[in-house]
N, C-alpha and C. Protein backbone atom coordinates (compact mmCIF):
# COMPACT_ATOMS: atom_id res chain seq x y z
N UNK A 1 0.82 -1.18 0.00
CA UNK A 1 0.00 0.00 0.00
C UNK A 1 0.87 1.25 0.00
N UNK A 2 1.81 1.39 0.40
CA UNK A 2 3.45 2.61 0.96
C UNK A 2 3.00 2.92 -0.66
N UNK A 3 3.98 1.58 -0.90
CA UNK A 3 4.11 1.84 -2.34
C UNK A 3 3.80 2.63 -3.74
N UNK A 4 1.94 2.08 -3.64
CA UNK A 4 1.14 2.74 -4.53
C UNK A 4 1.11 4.15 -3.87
N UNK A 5 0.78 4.55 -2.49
CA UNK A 5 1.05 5.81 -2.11
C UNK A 5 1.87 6.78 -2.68
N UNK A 6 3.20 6.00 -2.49
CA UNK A 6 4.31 6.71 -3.17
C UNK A 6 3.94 7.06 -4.68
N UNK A 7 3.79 5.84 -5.41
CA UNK A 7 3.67 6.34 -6.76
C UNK A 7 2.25 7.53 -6.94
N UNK A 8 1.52 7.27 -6.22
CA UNK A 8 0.51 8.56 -6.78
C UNK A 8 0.66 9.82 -6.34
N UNK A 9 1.63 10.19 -5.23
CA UNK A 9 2.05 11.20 -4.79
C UNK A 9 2.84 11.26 -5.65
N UNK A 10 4.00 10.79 -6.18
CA UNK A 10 4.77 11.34 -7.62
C UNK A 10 4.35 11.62 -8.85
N UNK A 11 3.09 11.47 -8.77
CA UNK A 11 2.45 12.06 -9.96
C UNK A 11 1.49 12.89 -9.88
N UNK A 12 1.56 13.78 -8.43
CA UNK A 12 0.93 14.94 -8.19
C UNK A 12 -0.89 14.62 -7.91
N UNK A 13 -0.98 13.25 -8.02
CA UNK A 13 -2.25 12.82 -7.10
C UNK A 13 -2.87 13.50 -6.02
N UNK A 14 -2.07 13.51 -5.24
CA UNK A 14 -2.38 13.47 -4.07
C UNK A 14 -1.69 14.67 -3.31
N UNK A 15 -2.68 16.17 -2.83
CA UNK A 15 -2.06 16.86 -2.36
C UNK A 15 -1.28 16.62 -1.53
N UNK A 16 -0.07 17.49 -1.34
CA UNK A 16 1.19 17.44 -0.55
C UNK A 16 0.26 18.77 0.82
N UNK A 17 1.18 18.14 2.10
CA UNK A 17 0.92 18.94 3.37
C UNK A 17 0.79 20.56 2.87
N UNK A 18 0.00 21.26 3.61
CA UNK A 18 -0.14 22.82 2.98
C UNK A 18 0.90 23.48 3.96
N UNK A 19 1.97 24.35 3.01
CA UNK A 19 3.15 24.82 3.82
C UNK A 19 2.48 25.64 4.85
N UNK A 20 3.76 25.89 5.59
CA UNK A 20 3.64 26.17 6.57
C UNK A 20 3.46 28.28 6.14
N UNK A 21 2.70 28.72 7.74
CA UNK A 21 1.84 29.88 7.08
C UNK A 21 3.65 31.19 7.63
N UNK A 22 4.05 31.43 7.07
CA UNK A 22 4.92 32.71 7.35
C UNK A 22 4.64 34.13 7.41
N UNK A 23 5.16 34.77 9.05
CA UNK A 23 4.49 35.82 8.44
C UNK A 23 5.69 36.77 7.90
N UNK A 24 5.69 37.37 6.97
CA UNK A 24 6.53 37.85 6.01
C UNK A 24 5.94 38.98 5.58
N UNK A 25 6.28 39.77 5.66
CA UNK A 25 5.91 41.04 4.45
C UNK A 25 5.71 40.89 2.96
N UNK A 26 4.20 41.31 2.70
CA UNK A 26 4.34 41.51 1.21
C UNK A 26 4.74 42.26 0.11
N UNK A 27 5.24 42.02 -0.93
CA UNK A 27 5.83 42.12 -1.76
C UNK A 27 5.86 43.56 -2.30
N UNK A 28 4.71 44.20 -2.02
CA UNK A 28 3.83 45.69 -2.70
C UNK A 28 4.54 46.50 -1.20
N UNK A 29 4.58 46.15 0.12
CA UNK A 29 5.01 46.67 1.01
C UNK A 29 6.19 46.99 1.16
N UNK A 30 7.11 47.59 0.28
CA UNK A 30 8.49 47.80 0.49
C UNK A 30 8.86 48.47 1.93
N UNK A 31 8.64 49.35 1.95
CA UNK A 31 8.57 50.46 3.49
C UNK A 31 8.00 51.43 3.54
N UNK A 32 8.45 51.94 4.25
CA UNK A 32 6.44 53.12 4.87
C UNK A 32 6.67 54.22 4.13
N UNK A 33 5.47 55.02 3.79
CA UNK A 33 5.30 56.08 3.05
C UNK A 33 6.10 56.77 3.54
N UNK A 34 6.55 57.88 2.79
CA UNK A 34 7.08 59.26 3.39
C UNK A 34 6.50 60.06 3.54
N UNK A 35 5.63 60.54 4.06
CA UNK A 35 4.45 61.40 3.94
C UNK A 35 5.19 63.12 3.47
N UNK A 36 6.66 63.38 3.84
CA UNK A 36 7.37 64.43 3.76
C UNK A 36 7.71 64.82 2.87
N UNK A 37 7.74 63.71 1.77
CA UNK A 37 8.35 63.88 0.61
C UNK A 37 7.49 63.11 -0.65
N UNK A 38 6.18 64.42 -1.08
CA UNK A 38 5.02 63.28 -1.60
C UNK A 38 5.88 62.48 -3.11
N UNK A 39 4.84 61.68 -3.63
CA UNK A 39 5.20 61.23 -5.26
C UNK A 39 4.69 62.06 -6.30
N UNK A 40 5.34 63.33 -6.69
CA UNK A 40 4.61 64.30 -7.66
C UNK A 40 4.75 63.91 -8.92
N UNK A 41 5.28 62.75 -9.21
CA UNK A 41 4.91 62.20 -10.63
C UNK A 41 3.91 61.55 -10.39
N UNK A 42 3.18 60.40 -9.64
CA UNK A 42 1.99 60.00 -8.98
C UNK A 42 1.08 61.17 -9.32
N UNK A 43 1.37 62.04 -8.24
CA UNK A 43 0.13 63.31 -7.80
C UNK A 43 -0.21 63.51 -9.25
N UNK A 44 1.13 64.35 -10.44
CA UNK A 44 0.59 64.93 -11.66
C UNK A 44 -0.11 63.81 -12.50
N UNK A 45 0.58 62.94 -12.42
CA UNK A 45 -0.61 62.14 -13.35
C UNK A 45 -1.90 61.68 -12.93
N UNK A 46 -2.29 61.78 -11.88
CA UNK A 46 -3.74 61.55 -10.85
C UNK A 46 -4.64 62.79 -11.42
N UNK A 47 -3.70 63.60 -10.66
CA UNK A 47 -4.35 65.02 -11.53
C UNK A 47 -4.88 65.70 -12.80
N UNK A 48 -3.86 64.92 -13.47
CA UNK A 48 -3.44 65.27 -14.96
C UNK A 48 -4.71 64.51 -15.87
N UNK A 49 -4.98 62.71 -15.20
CA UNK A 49 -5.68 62.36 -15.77
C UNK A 49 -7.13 62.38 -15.37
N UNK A 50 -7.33 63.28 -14.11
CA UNK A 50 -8.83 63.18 -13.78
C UNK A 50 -9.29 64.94 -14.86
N UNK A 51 -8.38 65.56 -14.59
CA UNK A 51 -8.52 66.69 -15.66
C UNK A 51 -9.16 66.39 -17.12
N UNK A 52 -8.14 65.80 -17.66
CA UNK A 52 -8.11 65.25 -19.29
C UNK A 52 -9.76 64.64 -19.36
N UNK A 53 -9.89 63.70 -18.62
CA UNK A 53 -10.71 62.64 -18.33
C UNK A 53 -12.53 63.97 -17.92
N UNK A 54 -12.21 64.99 -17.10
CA UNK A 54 -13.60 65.66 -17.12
C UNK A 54 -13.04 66.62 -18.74
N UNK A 55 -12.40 67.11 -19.08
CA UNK A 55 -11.95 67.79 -20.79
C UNK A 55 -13.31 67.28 -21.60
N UNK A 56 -12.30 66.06 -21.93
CA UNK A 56 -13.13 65.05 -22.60
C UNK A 56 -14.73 65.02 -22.73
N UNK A 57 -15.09 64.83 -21.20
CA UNK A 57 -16.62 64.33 -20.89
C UNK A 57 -17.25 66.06 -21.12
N UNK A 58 -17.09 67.02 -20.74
CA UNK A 58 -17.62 68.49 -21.43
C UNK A 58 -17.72 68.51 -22.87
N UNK A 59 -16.52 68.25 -23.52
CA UNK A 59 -16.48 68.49 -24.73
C UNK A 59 -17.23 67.55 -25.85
N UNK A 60 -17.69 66.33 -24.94
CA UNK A 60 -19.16 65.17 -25.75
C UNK A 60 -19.91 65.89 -25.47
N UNK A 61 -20.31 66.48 -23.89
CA UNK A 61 -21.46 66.73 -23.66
C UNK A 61 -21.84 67.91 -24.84
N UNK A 62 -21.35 68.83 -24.96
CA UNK A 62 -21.33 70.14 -25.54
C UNK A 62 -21.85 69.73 -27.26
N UNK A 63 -20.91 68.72 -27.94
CA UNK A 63 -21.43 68.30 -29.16
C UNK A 63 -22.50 67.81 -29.00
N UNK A 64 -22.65 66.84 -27.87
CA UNK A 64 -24.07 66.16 -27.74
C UNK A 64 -25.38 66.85 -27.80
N UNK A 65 -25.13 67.88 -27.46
CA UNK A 65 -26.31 69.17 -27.30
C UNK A 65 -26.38 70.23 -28.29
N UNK A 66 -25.15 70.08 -28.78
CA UNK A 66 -25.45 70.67 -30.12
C UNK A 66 -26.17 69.74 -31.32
N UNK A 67 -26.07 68.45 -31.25
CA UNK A 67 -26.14 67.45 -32.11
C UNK A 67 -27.54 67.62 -31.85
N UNK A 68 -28.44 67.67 -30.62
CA UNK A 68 -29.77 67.54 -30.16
C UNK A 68 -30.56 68.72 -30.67
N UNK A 69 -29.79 69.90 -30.65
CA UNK A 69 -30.10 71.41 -31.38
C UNK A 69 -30.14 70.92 -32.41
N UNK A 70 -29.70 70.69 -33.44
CA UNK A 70 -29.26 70.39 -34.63
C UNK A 70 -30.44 69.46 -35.38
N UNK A 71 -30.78 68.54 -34.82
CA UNK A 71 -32.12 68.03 -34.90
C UNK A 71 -33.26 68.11 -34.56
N UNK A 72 -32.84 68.71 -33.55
CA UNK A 72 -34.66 69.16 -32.81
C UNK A 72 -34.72 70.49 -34.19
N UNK A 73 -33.89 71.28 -34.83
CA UNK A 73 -34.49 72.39 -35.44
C UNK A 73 -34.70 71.49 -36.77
N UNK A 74 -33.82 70.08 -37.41
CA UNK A 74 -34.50 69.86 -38.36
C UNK A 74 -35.68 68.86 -38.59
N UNK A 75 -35.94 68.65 -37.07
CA UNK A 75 -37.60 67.93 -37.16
C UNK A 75 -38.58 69.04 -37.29
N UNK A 76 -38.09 70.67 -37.21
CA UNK A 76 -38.88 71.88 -37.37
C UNK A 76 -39.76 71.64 -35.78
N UNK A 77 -39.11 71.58 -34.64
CA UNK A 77 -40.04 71.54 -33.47
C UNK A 77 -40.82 72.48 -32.83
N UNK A 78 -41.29 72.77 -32.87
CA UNK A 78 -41.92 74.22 -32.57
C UNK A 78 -42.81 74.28 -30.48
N UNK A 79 -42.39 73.41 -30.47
CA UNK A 79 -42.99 73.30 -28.87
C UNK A 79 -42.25 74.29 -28.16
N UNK A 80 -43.01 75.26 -27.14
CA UNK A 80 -42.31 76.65 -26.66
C UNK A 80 -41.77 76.09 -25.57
N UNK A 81 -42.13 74.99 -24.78
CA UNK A 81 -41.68 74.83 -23.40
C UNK A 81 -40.26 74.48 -23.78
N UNK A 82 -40.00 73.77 -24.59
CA UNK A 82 -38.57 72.85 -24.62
C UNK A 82 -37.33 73.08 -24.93
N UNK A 83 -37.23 74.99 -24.15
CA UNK A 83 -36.36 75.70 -25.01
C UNK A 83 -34.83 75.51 -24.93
């Protein structure tokens, strides 16, 4: 019985014991912020891209409403409320 044990554990059968739990620091945790000395390449591009990113969303909206002008005058709409 050892035997066949053995062989099906060498062929990855049969889970092996679950290692043991370490506590270790992870990998993303190098060492502690500096709070003194921020990341202004971080900051500008955070910045940079929430900027760009509202640019963008004005400048649809703006065509979008012109696009809606643009058709509401060539369905000839004439309703006064919907100005």
């Amino acid at each position: 019985m050892a035997a066949g044990l053995r062989a099906v554990r060498r062929w990855g059968l049969v889970a092996a014991a679950p290692p043991r739990l370490a506590f270790t620091r992870s990998a993303f945790v190098v060492k502690k912020a500096n709070n003194a000395q921020p990341n202004w390449l971080g900051v500008g591009l955070a910045f940079g891209t929430s900027a760009a990113l509202w640019a963008f969303l004005i400048k649809q909206h703006n065509e979008d409403v012109m696009e809606w002008e643009r058709r509401k005058q060539a369905r000839g709409h004439k309703c006064t409320e919907c100005s």
